[in-house]
PDB file of N, CA and C in Angstrom:
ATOM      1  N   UNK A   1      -3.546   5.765  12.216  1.00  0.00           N
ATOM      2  CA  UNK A   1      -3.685   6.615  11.052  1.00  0.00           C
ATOM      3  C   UNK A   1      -5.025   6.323  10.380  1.00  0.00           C
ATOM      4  N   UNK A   2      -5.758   7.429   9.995  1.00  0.00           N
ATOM      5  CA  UNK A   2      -7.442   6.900   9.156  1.00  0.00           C
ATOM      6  C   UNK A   2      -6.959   6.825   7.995  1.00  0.00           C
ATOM      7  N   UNK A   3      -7.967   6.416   7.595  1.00  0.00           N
ATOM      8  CA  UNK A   3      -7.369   5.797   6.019  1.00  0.00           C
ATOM      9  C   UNK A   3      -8.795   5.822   5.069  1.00  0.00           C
ATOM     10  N   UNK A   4      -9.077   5.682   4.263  1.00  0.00           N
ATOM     11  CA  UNK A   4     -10.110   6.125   3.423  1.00  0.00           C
ATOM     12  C   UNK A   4     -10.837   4.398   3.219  1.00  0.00           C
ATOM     13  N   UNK A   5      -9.766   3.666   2.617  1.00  0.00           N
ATOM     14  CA  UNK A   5      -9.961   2.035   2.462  1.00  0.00           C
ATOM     15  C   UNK A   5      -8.996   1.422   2.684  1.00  0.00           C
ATOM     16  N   UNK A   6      -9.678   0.439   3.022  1.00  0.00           N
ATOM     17  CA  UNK A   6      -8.837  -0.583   3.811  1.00  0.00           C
ATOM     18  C   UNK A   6      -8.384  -1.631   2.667  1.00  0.00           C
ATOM     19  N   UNK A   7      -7.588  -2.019   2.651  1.00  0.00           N
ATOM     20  CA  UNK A   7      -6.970  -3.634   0.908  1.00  0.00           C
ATOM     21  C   UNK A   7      -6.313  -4.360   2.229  1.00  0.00           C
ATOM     22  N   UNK A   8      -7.332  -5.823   2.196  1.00  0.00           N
ATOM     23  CA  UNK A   8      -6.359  -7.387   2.927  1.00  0.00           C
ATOM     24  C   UNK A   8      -5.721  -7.639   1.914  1.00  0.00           C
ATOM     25  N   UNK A   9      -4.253  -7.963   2.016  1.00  0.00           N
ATOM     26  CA  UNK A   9      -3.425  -8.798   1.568  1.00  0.00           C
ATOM     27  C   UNK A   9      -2.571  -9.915   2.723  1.00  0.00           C
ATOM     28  N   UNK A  10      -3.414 -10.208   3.296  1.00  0.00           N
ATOM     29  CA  UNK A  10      -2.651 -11.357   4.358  1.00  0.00           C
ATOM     30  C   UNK A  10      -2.483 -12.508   3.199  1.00  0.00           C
ATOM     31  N   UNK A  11      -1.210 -12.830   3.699  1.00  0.00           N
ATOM     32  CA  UNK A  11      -1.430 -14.703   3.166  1.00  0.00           C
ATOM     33  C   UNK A  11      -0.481 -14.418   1.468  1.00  0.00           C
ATOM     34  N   UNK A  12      -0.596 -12.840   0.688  1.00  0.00           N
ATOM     35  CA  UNK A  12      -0.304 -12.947  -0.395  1.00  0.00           C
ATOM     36  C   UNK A  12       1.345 -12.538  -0.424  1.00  0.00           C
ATOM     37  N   UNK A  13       2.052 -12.849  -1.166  1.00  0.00           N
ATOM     38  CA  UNK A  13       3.186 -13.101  -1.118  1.00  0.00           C
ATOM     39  C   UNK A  13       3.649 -11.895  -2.304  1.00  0.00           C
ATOM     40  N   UNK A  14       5.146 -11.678  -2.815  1.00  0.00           N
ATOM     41  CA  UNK A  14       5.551 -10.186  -3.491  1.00  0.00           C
ATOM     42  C   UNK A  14       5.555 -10.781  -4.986  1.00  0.00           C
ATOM     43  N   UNK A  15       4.747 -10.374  -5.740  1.00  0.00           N
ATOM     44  CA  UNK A  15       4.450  -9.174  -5.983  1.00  0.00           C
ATOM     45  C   UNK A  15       2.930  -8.447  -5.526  1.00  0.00           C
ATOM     46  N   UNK A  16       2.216  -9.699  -5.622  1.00  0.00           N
ATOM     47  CA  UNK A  16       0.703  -9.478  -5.354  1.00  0.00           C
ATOM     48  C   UNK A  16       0.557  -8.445  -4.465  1.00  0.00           C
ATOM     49  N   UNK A  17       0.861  -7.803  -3.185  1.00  0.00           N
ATOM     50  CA  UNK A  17       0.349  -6.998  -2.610  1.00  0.00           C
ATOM     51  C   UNK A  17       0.823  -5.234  -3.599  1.00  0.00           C
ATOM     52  N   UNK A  18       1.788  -5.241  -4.153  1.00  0.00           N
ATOM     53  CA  UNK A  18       1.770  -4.451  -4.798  1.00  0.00           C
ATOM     54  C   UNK A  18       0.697  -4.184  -5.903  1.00  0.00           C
ATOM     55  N   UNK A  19       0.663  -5.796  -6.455  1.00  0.00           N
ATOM     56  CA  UNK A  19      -0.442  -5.723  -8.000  1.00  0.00           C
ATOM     57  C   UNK A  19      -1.549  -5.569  -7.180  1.00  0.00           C
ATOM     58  N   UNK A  20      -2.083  -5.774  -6.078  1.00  0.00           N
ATOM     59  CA  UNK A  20      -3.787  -4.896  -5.930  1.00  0.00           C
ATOM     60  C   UNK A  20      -3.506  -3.807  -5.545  1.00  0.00           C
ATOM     61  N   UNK A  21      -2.582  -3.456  -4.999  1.00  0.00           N
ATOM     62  CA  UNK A  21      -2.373  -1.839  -4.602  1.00  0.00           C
ATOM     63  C   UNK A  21      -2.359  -0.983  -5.106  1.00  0.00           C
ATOM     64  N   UNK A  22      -1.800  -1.555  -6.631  1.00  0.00           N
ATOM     65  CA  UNK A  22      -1.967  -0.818  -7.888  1.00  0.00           C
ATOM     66  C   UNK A  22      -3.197  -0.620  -8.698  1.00  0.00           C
ATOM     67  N   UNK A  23      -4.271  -1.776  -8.545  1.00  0.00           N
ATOM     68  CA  UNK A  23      -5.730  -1.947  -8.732  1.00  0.00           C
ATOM     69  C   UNK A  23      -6.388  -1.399  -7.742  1.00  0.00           C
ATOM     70  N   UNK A  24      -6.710  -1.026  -6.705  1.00  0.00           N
ATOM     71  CA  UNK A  24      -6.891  -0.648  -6.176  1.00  0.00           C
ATOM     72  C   UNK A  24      -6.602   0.995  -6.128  1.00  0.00           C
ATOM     73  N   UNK A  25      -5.535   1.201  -6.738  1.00  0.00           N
ATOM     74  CA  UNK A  25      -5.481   2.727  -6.620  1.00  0.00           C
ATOM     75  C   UNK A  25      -6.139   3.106  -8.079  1.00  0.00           C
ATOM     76  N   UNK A  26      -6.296   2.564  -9.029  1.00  0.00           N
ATOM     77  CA  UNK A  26      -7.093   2.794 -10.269  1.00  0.00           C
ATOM     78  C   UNK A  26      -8.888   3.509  -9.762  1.00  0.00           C
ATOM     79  N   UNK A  27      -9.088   2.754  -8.506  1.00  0.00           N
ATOM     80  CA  UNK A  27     -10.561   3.407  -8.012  1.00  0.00           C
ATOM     81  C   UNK A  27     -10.455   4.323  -7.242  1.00  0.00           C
ATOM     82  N   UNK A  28      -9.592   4.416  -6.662  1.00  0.00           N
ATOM     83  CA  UNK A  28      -9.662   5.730  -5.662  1.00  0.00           C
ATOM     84  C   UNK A  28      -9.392   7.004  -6.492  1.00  0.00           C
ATOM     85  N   UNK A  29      -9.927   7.936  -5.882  1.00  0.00           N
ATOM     86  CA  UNK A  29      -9.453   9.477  -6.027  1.00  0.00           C
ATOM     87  C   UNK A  29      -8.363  10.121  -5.507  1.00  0.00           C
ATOM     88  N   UNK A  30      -7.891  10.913  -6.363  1.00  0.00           N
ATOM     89  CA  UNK A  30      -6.108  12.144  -5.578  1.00  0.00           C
ATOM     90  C   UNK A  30      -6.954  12.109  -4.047  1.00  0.00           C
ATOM     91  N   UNK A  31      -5.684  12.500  -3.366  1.00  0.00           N
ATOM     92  CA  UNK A  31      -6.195  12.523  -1.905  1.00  0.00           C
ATOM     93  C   UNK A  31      -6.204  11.671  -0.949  1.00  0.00           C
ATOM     94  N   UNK A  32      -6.996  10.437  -1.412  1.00  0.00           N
ATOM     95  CA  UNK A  32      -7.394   9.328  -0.431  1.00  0.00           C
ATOM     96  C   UNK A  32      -6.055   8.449  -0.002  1.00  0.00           C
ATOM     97  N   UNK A  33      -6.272   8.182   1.092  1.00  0.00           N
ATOM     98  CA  UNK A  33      -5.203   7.610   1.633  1.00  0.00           C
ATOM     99  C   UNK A  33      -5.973   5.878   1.624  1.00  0.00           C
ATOM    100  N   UNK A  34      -5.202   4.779   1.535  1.00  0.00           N
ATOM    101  CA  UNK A  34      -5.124   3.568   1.461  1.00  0.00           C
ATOM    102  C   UNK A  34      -4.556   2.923   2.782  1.00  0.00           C
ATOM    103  N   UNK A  35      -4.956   1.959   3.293  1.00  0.00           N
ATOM    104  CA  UNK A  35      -4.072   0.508   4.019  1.00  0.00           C
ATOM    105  C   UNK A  35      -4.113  -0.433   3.504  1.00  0.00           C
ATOM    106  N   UNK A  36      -3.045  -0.804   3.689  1.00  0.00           N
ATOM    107  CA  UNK A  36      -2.840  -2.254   3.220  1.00  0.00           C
ATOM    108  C   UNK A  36      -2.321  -3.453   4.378  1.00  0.00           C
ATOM    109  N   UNK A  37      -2.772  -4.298   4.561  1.00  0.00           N
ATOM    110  CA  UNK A  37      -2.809  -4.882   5.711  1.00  0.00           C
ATOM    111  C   UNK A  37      -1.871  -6.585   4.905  1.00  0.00           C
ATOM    112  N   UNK A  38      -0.559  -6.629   5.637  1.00  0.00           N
ATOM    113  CA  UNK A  38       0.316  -7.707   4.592  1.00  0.00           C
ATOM    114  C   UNK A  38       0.968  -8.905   5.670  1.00  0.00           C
ATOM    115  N   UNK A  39       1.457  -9.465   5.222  1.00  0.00           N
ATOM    116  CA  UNK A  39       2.355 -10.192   5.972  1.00  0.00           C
ATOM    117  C   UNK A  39       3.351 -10.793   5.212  1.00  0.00           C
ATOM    118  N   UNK A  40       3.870 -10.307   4.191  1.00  0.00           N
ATOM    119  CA  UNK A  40       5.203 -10.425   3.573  1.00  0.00           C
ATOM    120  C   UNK A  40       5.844  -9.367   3.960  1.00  0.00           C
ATOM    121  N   UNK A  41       6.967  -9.497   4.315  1.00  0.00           N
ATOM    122  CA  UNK A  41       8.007  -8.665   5.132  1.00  0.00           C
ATOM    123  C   UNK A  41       8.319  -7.880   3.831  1.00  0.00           C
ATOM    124  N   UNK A  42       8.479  -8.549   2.336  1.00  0.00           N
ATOM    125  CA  UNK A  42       9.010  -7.494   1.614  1.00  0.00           C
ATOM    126  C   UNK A  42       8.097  -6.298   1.470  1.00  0.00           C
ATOM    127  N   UNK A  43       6.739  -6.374   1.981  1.00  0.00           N
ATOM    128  CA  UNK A  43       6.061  -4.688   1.839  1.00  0.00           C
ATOM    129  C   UNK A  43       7.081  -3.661   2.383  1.00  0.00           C
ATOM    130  N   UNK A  44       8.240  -3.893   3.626  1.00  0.00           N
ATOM    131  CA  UNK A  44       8.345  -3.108   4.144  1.00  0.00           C
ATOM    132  C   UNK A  44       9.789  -2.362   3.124  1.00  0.00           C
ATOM    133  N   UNK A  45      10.165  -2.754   2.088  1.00  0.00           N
ATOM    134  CA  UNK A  45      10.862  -1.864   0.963  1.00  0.00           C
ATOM    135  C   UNK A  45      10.118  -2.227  -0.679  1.00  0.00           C
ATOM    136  N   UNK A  46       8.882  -2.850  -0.403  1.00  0.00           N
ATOM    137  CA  UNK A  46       8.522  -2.635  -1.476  1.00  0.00           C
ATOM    138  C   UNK A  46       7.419  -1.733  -2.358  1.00  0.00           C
ATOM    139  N   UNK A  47       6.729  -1.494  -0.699  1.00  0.00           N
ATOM    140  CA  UNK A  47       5.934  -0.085  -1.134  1.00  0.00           C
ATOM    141  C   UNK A  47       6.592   1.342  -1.149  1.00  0.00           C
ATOM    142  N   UNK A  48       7.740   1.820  -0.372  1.00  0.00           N
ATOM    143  CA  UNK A  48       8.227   2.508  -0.612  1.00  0.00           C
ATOM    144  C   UNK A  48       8.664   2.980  -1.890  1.00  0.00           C
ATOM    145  N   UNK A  49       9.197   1.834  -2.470  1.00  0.00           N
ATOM    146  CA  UNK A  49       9.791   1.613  -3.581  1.00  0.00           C
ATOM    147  C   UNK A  49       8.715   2.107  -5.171  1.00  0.00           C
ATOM    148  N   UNK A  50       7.267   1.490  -4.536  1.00  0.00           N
ATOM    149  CA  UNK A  50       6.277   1.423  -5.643  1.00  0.00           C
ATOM    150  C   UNK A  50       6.044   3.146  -6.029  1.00  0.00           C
ATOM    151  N   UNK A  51       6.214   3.643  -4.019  1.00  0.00           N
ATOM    152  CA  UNK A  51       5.527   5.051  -4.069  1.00  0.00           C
ATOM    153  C   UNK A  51       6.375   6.017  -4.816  1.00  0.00           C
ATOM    154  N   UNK A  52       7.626   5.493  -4.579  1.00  0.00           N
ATOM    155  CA  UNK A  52       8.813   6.162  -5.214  1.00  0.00           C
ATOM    156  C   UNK A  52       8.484   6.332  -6.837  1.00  0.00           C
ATOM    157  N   UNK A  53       8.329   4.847  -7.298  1.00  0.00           N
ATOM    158  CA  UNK A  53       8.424   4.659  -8.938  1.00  0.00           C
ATOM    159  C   UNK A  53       6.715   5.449  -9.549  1.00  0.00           C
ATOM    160  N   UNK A  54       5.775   6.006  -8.849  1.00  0.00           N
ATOM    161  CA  UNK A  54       4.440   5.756  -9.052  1.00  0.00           C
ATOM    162  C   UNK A  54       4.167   7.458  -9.045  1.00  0.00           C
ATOM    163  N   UNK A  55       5.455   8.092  -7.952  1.00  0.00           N
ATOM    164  CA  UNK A  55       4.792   9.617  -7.412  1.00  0.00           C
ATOM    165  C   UNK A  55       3.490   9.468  -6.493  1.00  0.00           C
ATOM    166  N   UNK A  56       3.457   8.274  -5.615  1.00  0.00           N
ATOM    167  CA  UNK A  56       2.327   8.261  -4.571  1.00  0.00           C
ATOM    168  C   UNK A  56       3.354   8.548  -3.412  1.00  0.00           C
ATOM    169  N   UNK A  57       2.464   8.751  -2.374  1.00  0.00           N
ATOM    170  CA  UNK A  57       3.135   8.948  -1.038  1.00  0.00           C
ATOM    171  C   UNK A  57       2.874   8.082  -0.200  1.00  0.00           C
ATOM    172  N   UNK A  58       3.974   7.328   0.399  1.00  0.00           N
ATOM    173  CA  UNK A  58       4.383   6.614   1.571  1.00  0.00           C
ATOM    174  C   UNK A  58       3.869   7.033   2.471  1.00  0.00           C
ATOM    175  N   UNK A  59       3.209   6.712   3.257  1.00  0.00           N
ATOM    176  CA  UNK A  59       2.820   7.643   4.597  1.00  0.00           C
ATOM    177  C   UNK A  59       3.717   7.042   6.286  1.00  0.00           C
ATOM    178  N   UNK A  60       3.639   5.730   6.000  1.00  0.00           N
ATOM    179  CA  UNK A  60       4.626   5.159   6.953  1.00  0.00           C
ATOM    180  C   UNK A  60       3.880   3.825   7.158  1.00  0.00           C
ATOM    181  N   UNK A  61       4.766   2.556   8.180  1.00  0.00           N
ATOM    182  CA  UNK A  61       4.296   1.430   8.042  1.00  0.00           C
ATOM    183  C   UNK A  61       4.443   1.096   9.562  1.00  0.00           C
ATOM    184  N   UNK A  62       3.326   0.186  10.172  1.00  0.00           N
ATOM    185  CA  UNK A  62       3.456   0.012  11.642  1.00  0.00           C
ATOM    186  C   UNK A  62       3.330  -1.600  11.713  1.00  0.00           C
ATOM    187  N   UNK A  63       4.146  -2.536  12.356  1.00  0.00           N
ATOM    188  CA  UNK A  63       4.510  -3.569  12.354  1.00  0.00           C
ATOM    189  C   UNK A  63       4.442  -4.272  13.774  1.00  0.00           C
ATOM    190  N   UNK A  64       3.527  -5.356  13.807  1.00  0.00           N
ATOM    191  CA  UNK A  64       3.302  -6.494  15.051  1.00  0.00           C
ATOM    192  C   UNK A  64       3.160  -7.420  15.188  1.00  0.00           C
ATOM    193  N   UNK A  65       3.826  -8.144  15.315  1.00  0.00           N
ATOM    194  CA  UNK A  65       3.986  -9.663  15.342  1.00  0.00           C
ATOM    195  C   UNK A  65       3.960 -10.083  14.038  1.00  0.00           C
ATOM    196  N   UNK A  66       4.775  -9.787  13.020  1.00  0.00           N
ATOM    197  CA  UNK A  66       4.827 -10.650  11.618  1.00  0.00           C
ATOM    198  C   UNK A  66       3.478  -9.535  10.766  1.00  0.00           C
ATOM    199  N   UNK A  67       2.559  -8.835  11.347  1.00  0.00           N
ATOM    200  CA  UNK A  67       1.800  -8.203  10.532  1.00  0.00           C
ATOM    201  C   UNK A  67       2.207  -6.886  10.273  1.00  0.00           C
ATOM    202  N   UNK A  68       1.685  -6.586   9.121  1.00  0.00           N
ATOM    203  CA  UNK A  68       2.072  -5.076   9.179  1.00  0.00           C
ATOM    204  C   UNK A  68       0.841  -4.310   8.296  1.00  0.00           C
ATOM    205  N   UNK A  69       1.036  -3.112   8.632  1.00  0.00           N
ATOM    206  CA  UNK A  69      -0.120  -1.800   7.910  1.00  0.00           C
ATOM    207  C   UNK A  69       0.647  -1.059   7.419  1.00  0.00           C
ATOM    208  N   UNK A  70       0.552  -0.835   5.920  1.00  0.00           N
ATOM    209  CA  UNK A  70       1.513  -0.048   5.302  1.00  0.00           C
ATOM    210  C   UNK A  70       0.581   1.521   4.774  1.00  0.00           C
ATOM    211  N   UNK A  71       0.769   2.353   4.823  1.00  0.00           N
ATOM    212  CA  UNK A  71      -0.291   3.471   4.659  1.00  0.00           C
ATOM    213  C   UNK A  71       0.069   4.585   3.262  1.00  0.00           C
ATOM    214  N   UNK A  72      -0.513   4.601   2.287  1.00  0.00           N
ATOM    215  CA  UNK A  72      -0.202   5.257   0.881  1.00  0.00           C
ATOM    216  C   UNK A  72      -1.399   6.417   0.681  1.00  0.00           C
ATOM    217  N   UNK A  73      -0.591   7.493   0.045  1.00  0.00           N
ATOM    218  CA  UNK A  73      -1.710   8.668  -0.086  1.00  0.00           C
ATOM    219  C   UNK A  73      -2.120   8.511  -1.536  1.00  0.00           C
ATOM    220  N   UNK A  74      -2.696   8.275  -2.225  1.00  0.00           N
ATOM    221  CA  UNK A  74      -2.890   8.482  -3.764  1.00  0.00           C
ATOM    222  C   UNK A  74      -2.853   9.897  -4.452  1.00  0.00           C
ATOM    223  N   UNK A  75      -1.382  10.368  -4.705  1.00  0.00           N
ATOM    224  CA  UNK A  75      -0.978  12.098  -5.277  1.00  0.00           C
ATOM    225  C   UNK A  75      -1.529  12.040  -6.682  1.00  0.00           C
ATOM    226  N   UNK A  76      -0.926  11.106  -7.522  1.00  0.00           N
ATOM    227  CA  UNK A  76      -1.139  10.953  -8.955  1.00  0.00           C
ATOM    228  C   UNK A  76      -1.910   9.446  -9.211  1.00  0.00           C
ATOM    229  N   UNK A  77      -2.364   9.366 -10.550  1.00  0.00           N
ATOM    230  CA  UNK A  77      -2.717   8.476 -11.145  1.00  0.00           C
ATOM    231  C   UNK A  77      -2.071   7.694 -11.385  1.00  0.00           C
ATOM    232  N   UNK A  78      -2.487   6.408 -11.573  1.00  0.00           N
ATOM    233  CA  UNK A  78      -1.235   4.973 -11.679  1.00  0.00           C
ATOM    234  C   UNK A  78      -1.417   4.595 -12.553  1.00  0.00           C
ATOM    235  N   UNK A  79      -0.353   4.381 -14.135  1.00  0.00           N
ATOM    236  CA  UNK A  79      -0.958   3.648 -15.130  1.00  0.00           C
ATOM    237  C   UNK A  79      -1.013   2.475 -15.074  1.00  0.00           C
TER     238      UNK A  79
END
């Protein structure tokens, strides 16, 4: 999947990959799609969850060996 920017969060544990995801979407523009590159297993119901509470879009998450790429569209603004 292309992605506009790329956010490392290896190594950071929950909540943190959410809290830059959320900083991180403060710079981007509607439209742009995000990765996030994690290795806390809870990304895999906790971005859903964010996109849910936020009105961003989930795009889907691909998972290998303990890593994963979670992929978000930025619809709305994040306060």
């Amino acid at each position: 999947m292309k992605a506009d920017k790329t956010l490392d969060c290896f190594g950071l544990l929950c909540p943190m990959p959410i809290v830059k995801t959320a900083m991180e979407f403060k710079k981007m523009r509607i439209g742009e799609t995000l990765e996030i590159l994690a290795t806390d297993q809870g990304i895999k119901s906790d971005m859903p969850a964010w996109c849910e509470a936020t009105g961003n879009k989930f795009l889907g998450l691909e998972e290998a060996e303990g890593e994963y790429k979670v992929y978000v569209k930025k619809i709305k603004e994040v306060p």
